[in-house]
N, C-alpha and C. Protein backbone atom coordinates (compact mmCIF):
# COMPACT_ATOMS: atom_id res chain seq x y z
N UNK A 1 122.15 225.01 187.51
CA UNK A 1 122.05 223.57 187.55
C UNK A 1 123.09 223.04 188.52
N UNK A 2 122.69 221.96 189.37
CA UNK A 2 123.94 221.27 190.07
C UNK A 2 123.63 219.80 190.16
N UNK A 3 124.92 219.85 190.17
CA UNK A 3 125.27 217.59 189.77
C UNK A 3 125.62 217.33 191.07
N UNK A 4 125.34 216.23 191.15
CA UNK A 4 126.92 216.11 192.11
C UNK A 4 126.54 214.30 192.86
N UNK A 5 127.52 213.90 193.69
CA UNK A 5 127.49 212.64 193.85
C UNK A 5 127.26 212.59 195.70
N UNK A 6 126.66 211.56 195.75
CA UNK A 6 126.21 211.16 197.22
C UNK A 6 126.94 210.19 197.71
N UNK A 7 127.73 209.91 198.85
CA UNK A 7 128.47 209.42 199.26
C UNK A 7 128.24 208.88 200.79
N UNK A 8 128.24 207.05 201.03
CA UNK A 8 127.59 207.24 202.67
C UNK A 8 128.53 206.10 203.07
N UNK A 9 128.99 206.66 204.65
CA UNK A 9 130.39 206.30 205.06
C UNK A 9 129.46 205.26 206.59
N UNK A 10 129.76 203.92 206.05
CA UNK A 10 129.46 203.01 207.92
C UNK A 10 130.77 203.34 208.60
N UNK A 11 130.33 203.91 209.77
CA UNK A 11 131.34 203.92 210.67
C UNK A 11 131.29 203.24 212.07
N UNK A 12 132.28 202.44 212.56
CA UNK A 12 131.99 201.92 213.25
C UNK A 12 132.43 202.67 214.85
N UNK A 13 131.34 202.00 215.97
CA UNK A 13 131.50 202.75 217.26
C UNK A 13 130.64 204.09 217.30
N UNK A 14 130.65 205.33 217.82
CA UNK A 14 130.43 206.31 217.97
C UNK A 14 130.86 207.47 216.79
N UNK A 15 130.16 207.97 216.46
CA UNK A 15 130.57 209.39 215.33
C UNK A 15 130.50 210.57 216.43
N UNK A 16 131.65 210.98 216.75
CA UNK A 16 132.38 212.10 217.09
C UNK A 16 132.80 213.28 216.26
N UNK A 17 133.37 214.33 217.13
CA UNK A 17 133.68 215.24 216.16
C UNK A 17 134.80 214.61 215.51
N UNK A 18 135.93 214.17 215.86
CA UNK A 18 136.73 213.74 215.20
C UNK A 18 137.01 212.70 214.21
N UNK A 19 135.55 211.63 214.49
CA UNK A 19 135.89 210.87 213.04
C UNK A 19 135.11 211.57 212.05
N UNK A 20 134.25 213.08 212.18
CA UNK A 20 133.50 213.47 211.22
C UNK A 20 134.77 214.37 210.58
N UNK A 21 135.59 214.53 211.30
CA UNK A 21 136.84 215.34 210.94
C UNK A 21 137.46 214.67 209.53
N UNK A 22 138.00 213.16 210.11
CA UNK A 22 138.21 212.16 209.33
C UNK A 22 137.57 211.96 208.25
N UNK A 23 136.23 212.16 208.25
CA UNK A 23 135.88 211.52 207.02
C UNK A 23 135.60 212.84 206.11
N UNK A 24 135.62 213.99 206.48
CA UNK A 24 135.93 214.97 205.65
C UNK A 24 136.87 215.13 204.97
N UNK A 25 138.20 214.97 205.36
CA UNK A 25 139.17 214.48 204.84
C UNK A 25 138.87 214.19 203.84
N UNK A 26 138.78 213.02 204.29
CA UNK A 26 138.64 211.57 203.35
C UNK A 26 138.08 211.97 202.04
N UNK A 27 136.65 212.52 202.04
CA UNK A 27 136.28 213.10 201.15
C UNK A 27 136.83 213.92 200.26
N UNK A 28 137.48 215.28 201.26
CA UNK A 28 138.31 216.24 200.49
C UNK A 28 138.99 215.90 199.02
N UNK A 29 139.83 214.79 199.75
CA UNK A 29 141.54 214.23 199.12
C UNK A 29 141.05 212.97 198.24
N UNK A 30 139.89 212.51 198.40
CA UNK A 30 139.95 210.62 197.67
C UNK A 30 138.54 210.77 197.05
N UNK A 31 137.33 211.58 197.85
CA UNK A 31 136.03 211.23 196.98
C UNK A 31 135.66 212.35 195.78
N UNK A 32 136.26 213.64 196.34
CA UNK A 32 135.86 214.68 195.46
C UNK A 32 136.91 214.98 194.27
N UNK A 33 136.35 215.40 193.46
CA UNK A 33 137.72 216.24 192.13
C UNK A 33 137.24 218.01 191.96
N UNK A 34 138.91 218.46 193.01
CA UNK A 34 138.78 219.79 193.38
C UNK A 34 138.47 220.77 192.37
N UNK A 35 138.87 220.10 191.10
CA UNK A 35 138.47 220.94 190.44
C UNK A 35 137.14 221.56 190.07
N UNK A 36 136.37 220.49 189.59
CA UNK A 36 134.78 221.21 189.32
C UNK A 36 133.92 220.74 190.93
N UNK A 37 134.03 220.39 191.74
CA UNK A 37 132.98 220.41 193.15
C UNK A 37 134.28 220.57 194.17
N UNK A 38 133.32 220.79 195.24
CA UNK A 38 133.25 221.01 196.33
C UNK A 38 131.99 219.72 197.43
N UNK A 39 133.29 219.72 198.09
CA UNK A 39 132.85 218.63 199.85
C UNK A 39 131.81 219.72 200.00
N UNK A 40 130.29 219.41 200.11
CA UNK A 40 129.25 220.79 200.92
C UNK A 40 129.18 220.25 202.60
N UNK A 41 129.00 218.72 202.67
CA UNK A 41 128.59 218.67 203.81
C UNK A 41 129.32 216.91 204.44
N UNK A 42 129.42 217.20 205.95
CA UNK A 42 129.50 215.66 206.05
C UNK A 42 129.02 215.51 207.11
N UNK A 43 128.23 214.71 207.85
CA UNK A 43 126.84 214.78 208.80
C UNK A 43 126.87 213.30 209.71
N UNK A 44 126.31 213.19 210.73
CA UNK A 44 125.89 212.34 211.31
C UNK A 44 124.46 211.90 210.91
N UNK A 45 124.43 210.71 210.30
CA UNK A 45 123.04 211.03 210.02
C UNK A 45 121.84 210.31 210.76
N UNK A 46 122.20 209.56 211.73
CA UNK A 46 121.66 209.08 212.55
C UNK A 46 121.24 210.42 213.53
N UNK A 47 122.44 211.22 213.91
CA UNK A 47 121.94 212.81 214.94
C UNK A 47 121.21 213.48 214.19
N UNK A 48 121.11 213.29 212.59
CA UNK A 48 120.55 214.38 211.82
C UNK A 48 118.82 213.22 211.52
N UNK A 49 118.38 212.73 212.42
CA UNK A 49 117.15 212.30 212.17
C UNK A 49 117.02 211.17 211.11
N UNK A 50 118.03 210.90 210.50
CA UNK A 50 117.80 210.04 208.70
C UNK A 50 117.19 208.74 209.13
């Protein structure tokens, strides 16, 4: 079984590698709890077709 929470970041300007860097982060340290999950993915989702 897996849970887990969906999370969607407006960013403003261009999504680069480096603000996808950033918002991994971000995720890591402020959206996730290391203990039971794991960050799987963090995406452009405009490049990813959405």
């Amino acid at each position: 079984m897996r849970q887990g929470k969906r999370f969607e970041l407006v960013v403003e300007g261009p999504v680069t590698p480096a603000v996808l860097a950033q918002a991994r982060k971000a995720a890591e340290q402020l959206l996730a709890n290391p203990v039971i999950e794991d960050v799987v993915s963090v995406t452009d989702a405009d490049a990813a077709g959405a």
